[in-house]
N, C-alpha and C. Protein backbone atom coordinates (compact mmCIF):
# COMPACT_ATOMS: atom_id res chain seq x y z
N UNK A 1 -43.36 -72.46 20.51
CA UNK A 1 -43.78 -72.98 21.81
C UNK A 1 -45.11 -72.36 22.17
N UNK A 2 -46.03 -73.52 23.01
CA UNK A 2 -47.68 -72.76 23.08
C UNK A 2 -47.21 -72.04 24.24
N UNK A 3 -47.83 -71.14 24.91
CA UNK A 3 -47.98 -70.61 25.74
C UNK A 3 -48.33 -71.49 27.76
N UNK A 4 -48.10 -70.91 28.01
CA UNK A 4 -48.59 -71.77 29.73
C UNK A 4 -50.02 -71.84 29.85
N UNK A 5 -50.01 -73.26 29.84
CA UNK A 5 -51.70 -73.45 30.02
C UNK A 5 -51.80 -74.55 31.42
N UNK A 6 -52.34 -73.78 32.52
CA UNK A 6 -52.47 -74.55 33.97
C UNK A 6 -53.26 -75.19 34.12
N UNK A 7 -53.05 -76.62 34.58
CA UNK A 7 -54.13 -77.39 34.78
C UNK A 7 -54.34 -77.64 36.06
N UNK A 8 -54.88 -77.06 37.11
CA UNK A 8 -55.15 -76.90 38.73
C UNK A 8 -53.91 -77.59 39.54
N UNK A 9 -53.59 -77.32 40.18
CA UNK A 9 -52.44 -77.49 41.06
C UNK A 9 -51.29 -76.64 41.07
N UNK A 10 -51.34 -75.52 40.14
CA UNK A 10 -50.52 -74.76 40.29
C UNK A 10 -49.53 -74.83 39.04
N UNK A 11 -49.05 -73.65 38.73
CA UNK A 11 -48.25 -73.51 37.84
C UNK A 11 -46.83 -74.86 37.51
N UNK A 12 -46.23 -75.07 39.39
CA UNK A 12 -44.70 -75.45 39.45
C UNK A 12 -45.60 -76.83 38.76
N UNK A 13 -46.56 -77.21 39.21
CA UNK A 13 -46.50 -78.66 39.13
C UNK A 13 -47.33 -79.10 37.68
N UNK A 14 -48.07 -78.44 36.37
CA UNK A 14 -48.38 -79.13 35.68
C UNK A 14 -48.80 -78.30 34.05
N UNK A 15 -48.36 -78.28 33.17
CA UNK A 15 -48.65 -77.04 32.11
C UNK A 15 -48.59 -78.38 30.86
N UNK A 16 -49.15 -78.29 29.94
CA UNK A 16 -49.43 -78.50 28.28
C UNK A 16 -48.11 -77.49 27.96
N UNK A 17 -46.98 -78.54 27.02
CA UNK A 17 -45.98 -77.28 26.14
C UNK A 17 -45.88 -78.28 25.01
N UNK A 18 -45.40 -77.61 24.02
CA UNK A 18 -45.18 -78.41 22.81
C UNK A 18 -45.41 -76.98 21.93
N UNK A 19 -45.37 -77.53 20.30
CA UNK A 19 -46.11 -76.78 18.78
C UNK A 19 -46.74 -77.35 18.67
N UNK A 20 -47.47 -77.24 17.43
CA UNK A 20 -48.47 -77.38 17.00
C UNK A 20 -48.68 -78.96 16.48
N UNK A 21 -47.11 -79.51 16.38
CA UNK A 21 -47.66 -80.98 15.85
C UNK A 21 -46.77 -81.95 17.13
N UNK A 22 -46.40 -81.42 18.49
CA UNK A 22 -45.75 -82.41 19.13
C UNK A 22 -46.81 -82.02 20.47
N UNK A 23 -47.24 -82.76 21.35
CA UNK A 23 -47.83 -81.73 22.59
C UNK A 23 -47.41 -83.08 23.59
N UNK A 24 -46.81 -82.01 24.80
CA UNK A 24 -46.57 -83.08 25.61
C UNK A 24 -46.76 -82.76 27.30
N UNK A 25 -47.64 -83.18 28.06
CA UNK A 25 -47.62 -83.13 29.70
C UNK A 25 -46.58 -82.83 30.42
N UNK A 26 -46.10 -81.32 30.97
CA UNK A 26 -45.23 -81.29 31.95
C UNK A 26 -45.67 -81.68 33.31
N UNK A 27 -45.20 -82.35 34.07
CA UNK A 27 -45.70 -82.88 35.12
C UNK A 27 -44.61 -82.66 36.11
N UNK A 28 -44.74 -81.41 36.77
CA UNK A 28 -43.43 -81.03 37.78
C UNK A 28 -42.09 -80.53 36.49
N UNK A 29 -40.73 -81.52 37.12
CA UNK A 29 -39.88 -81.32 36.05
C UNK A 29 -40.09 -82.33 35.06
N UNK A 30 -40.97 -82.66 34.66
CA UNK A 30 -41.22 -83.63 33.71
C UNK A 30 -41.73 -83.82 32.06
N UNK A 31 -40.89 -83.97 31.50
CA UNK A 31 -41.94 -83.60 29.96
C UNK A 31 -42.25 -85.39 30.05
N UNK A 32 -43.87 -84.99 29.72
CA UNK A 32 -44.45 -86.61 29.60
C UNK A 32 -44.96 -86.76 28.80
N UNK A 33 -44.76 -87.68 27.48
CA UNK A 33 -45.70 -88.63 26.51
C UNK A 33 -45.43 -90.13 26.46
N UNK A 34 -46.40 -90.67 25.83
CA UNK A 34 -46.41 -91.70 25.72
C UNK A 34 -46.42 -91.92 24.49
N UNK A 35 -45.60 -93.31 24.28
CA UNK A 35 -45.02 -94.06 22.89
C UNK A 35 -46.01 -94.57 22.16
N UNK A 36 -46.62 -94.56 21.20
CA UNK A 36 -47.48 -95.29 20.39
C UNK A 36 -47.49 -96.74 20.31
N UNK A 37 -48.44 -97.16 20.35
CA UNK A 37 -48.27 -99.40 20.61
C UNK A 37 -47.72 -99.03 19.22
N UNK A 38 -48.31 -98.81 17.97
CA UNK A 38 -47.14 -99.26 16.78
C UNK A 38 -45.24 -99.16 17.06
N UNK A 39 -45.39 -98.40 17.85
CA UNK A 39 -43.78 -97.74 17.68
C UNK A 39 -42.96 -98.63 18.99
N UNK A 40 -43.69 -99.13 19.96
CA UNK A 40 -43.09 -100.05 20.57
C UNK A 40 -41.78 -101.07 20.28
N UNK A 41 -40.83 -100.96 21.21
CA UNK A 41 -40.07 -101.89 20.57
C UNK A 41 -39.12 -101.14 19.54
N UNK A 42 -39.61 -100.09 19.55
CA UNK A 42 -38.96 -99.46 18.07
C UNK A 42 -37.87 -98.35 18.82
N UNK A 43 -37.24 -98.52 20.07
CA UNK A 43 -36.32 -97.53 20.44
C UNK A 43 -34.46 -97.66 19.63
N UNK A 44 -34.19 -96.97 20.04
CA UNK A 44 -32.59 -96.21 19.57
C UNK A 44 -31.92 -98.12 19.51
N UNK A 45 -31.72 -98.56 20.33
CA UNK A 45 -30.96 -99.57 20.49
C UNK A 45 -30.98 -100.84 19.40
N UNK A 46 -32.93 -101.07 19.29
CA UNK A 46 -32.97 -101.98 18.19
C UNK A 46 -32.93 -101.31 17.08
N UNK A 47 -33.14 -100.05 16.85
CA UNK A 47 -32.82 -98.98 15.77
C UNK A 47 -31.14 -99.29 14.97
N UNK A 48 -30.55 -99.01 15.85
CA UNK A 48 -28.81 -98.95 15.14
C UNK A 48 -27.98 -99.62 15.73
N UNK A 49 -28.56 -100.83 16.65
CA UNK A 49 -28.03 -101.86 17.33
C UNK A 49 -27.79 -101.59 18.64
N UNK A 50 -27.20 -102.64 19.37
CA UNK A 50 -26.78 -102.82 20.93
C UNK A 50 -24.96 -101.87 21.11
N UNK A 51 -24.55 -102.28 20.44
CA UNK A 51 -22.89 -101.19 20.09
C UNK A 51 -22.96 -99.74 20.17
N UNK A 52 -23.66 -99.36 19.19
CA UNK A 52 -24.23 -97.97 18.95
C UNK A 52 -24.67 -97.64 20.49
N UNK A 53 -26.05 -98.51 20.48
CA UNK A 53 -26.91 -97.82 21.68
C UNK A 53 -25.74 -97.73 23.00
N UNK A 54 -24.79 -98.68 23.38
CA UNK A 54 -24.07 -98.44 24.23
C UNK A 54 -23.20 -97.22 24.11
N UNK A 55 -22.56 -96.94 22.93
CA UNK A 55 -21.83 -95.78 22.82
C UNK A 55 -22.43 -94.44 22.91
N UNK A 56 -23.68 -94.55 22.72
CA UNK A 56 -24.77 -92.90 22.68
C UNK A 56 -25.20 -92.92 23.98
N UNK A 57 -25.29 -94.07 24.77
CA UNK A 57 -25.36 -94.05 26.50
C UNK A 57 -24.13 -93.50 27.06
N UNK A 58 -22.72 -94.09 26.78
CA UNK A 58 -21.96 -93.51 27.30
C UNK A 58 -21.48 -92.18 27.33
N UNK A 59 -21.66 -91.62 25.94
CA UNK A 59 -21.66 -90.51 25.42
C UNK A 59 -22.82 -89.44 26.48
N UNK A 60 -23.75 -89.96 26.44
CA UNK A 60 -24.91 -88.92 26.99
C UNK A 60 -24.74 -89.00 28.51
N UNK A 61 -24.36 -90.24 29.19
CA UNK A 61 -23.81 -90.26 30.79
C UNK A 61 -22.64 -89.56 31.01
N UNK A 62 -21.88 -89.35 30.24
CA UNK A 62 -20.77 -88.52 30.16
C UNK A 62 -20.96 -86.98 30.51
N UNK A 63 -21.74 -86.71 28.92
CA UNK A 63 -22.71 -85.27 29.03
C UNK A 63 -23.10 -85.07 30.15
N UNK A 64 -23.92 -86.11 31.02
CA UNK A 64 -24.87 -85.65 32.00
C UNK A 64 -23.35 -85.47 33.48
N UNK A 65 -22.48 -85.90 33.18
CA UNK A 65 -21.53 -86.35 34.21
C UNK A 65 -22.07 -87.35 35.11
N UNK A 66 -22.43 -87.80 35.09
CA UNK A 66 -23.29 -89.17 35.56
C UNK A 66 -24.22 -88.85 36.74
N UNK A 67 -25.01 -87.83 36.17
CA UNK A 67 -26.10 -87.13 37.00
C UNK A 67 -27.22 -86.94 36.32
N UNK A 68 -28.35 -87.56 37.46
CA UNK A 68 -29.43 -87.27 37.09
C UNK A 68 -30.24 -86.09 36.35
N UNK A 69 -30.43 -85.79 35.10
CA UNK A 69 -30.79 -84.42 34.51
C UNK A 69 -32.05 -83.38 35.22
N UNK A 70 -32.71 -84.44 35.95
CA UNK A 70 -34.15 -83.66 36.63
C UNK A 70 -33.85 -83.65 38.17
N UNK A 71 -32.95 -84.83 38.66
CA UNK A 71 -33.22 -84.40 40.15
C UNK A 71 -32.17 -84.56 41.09
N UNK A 72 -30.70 -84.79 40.06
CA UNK A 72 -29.63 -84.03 40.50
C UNK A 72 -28.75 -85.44 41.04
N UNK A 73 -29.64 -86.87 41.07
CA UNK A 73 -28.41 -87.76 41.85
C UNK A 73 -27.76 -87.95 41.16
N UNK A 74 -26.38 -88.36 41.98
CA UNK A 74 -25.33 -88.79 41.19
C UNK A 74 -24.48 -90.50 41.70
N UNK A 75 -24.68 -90.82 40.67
CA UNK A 75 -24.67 -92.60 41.04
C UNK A 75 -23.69 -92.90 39.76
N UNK A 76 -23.43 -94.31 39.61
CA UNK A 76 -22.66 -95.16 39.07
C UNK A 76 -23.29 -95.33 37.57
N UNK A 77 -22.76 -95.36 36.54
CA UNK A 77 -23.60 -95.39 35.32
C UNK A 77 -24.34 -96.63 35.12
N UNK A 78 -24.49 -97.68 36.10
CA UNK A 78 -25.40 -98.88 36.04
C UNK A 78 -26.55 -98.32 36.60
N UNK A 79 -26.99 -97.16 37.62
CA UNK A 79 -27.68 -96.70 38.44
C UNK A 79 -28.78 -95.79 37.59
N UNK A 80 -27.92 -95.37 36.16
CA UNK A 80 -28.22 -93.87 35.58
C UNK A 80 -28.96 -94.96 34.32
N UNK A 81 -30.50 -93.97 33.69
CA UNK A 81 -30.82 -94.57 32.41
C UNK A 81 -30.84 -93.11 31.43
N UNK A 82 -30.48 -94.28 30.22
CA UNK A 82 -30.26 -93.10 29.27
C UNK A 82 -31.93 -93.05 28.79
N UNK A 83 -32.56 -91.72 29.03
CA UNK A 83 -34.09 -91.76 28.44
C UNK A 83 -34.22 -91.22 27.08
N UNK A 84 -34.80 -91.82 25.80
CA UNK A 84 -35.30 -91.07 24.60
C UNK A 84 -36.37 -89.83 25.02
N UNK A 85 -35.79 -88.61 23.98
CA UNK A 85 -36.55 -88.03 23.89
C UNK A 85 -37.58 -87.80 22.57
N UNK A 86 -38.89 -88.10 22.49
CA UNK A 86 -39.06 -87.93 21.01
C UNK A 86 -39.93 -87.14 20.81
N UNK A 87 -40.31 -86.38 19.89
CA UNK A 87 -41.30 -85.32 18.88
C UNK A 87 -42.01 -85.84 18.18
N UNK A 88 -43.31 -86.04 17.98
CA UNK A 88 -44.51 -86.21 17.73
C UNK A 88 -45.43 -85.47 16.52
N UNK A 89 -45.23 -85.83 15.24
CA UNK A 89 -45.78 -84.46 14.36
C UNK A 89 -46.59 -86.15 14.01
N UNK A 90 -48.33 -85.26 14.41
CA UNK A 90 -49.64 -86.23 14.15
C UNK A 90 -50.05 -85.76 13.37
N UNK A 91 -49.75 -85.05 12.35
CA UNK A 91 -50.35 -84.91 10.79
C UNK A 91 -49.47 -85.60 10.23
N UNK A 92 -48.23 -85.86 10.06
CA UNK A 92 -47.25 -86.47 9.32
C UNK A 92 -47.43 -88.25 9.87
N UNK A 93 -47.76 -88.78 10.83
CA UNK A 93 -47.17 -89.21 11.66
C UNK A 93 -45.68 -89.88 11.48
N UNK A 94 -44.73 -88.67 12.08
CA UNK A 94 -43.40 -88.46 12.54
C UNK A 94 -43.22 -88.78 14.00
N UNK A 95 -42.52 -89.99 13.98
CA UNK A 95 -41.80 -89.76 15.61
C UNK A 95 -40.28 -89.53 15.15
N UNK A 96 -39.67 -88.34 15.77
CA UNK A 96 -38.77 -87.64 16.03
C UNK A 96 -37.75 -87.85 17.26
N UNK A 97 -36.88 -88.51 16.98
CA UNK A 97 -35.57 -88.34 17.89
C UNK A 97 -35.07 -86.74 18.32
N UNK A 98 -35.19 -86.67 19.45
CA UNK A 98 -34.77 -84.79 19.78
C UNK A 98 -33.82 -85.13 20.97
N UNK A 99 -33.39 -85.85 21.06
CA UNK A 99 -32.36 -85.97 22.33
C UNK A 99 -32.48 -87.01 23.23
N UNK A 100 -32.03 -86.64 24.47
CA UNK A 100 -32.06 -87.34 25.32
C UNK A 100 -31.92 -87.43 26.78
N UNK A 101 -32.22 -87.77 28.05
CA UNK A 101 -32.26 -87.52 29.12
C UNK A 101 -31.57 -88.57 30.28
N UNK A 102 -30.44 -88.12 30.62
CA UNK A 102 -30.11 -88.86 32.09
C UNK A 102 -30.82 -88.81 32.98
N UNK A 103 -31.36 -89.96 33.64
CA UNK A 103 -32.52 -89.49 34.38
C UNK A 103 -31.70 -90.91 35.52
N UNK A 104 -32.28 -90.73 36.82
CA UNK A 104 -31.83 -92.18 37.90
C UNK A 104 -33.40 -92.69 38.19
N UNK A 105 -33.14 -94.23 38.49
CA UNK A 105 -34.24 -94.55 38.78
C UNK A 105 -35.67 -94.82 38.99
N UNK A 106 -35.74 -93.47 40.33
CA UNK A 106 -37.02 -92.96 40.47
C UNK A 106 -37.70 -92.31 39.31
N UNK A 107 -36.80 -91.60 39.00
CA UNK A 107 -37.36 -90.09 37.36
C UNK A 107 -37.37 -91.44 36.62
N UNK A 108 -36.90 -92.34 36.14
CA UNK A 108 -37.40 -93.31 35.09
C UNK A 108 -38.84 -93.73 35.81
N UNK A 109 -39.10 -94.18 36.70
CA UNK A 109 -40.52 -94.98 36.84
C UNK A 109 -41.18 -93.73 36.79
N UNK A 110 -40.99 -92.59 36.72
CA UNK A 110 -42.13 -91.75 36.66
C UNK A 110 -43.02 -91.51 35.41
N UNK A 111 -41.14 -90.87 34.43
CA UNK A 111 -41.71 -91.55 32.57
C UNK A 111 -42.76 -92.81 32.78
N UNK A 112 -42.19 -93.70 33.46
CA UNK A 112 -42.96 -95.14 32.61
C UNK A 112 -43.83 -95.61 33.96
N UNK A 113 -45.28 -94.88 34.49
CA UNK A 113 -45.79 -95.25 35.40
C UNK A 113 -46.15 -96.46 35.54
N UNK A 114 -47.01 -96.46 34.03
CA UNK A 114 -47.88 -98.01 33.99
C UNK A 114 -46.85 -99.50 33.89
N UNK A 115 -45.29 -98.86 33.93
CA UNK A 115 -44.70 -100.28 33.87
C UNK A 115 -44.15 -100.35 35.24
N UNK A 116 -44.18 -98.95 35.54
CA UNK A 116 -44.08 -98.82 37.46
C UNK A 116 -45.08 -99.50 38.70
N UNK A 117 -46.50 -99.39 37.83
CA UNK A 117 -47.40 -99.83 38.63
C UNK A 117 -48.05 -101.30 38.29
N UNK A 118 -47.09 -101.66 36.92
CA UNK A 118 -47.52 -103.38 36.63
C UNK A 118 -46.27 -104.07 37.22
N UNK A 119 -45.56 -103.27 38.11
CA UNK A 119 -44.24 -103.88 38.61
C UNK A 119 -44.58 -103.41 40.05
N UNK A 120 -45.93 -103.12 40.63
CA UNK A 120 -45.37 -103.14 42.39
C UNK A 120 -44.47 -101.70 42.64
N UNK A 121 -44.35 -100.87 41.51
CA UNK A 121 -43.54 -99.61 41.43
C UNK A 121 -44.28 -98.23 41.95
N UNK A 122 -45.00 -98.54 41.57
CA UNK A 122 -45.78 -96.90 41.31
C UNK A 122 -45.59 -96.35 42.86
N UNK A 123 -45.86 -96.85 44.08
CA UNK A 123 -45.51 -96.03 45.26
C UNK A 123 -44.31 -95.35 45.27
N UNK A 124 -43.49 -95.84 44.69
CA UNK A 124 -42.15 -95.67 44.94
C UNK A 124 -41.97 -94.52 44.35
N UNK A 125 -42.40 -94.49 42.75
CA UNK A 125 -42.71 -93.07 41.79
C UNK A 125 -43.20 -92.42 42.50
N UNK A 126 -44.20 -92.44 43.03
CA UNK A 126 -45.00 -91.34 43.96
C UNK A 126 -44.56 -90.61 44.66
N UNK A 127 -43.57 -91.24 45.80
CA UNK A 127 -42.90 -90.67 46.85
C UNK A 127 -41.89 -90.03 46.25
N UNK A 128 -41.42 -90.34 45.10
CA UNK A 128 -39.88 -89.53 44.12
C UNK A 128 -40.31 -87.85 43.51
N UNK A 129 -41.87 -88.64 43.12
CA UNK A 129 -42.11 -87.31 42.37
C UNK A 129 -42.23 -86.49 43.44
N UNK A 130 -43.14 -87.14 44.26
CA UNK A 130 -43.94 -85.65 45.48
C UNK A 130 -42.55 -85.13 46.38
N UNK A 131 -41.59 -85.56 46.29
CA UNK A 131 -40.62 -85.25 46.78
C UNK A 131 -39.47 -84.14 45.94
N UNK A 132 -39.36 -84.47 44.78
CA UNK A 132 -39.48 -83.83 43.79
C UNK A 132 -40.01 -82.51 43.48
N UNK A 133 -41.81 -82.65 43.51
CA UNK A 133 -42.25 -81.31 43.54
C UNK A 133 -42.70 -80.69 44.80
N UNK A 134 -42.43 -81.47 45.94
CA UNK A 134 -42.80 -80.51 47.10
C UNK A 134 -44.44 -81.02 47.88
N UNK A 135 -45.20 -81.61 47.00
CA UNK A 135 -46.41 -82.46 47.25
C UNK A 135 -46.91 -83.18 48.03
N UNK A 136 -47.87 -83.35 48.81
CA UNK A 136 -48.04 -84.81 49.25
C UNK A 136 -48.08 -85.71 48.84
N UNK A 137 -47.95 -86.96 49.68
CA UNK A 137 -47.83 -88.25 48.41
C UNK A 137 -49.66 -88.38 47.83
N UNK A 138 -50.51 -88.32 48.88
CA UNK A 138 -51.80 -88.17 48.40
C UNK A 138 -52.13 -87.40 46.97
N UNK A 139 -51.53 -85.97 46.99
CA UNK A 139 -51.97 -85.04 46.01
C UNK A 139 -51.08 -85.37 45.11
N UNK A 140 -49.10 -86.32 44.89
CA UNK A 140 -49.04 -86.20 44.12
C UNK A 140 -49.79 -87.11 42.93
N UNK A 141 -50.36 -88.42 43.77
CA UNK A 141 -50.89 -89.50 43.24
C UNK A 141 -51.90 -89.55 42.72
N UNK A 142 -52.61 -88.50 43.21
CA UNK A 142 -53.90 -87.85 42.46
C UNK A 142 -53.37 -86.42 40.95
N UNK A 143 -52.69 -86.06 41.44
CA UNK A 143 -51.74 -85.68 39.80
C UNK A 143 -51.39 -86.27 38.80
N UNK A 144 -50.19 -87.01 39.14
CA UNK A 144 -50.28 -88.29 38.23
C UNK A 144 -51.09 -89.10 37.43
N UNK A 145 -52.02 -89.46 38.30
CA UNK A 145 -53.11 -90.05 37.91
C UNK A 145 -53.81 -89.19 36.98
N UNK A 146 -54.31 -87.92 37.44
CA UNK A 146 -55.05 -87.19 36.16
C UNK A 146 -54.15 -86.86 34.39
N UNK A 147 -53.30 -86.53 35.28
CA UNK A 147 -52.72 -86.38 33.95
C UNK A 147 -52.08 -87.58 32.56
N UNK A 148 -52.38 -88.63 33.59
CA UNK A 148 -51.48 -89.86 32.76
C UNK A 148 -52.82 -90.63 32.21
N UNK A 149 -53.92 -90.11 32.66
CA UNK A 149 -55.14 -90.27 32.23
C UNK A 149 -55.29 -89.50 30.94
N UNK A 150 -55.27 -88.39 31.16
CA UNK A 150 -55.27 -87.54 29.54
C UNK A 150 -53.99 -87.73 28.74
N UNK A 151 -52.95 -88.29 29.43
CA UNK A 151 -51.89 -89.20 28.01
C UNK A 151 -52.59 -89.89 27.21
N UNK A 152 -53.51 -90.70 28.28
CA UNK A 152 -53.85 -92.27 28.13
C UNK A 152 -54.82 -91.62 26.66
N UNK A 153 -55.22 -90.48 26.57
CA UNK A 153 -56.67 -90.35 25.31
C UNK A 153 -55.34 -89.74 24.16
N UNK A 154 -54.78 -89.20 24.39
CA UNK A 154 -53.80 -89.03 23.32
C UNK A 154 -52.53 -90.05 22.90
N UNK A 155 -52.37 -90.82 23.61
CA UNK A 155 -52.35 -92.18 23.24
C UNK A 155 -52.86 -93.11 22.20
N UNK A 156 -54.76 -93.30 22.43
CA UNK A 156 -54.89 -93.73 21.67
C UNK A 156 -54.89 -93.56 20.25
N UNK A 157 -55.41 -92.25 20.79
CA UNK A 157 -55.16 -91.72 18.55
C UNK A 157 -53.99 -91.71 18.36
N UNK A 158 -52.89 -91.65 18.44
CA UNK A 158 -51.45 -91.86 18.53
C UNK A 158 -51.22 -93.60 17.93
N UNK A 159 -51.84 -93.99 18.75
CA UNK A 159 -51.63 -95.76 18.27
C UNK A 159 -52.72 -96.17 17.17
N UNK A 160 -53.48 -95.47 16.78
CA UNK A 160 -54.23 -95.70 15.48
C UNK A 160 -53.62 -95.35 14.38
N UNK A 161 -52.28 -95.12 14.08
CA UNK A 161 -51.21 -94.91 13.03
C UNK A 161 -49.92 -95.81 12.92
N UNK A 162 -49.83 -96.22 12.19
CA UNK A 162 -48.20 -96.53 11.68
C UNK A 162 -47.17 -95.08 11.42
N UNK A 163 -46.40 -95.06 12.75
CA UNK A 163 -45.43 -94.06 12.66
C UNK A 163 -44.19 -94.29 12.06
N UNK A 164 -43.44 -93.14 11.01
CA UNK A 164 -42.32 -93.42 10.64
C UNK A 164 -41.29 -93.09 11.81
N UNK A 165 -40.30 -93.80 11.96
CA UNK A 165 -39.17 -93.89 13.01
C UNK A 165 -38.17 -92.40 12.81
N UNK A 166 -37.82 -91.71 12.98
CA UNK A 166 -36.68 -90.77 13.01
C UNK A 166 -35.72 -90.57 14.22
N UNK A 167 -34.67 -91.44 13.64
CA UNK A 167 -33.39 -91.11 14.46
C UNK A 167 -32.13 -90.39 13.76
N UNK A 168 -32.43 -89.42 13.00
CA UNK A 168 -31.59 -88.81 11.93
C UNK A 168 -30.70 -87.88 13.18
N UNK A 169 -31.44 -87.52 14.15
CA UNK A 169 -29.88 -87.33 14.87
C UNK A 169 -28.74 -87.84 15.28
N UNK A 170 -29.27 -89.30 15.09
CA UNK A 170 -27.95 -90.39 15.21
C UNK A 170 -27.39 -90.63 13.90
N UNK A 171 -27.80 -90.11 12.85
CA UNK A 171 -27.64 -90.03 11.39
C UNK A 171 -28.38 -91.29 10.57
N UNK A 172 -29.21 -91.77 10.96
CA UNK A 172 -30.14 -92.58 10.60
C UNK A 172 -31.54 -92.61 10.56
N UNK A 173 -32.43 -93.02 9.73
CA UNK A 173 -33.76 -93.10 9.82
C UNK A 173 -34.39 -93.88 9.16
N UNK A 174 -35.48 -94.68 9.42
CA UNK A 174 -36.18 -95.74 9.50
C UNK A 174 -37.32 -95.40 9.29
N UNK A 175 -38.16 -96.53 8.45
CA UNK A 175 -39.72 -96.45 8.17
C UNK A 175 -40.50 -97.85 9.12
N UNK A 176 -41.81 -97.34 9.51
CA UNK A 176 -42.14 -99.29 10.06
C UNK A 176 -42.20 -100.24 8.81
């Protein structure tokens, strides 16, 4: 694990963690990357089917007791999403299955801003997160924003590869 590296706003709300071949944006309670356009489409479900993917949801809503893992609600398992977690080795290019996250709602549009804010969403993220970390909605939106900006450049070199798939924790693995 790298060390704490602050990017202005304070420790609670924003640090670089990862090794040497995964690096990913904490943003509050948030580990944030973004999926490679090759790898799109390429999650757990179309991986080992719709059966599977339902049983590793139920399984992991279970785990979570049907609570949010970052911000504690507790709702109905239609309410709750099961989030991938994946690992990133950009010398290999490896995407890595490492788990997974119960997250409700709000904590999902936060993962996925830009489908938050091509959906009329993103206020809504805003007010979850800054509520979340204690923020204004002004400052958290100006957080967000910076940091999902420097996804956005590790992103692209990210999507200038054909990544191999790894879901060997579900006991399977896949090439594109």
């Amino acid at each position: 694990m790298r060390g704490l590296h602050v990017f202005g706003g304070g420790a609670k709300a924003i640090r670089l963690t990862g090794t040497k071949s995964s690096i990913m944006v904490q943003v509050g309670p948030f580990d944030v990357d973004l999926v490679p356009k090759p790898s799109w489409g390429k999650k757990v479900s179309t991986i080992l089917g719709e059966k599977e993917w339902r049983n590793i949801r139920k399984r992991e809503l279970n785990r979570a007791r049907n609570r949010c893992e970052i911000c504690g609600y507790e709702g109905e398992s239609r309410e709750l999403v099961c989030h991938e977690v994946w690992e990133y080795d950009d010398a290999d290019h490896v995407q890595k299955l490492r788990g997974y996250k119960v997250v409700c709602r709000g904590c999902s549009l936060i993962y996925h801003l830009g489908y938050a804010a091509s959906n009329e969403l993103a206020n809504e993220a805003i007010e979850h997160f800054s509520k979340l970390t204690g923020l204004g909605f002004q400052e958290g939106r100006e957080l967000l924003n910076s940091k999902y900006r420097e996804l956005i450049q590790m992103y692209k070199e990210r999507s200038k590869h054909d990544w191999k798939i790894d879901v060997s924790l579900e006991s399977v693995s896949t090439s594109p």
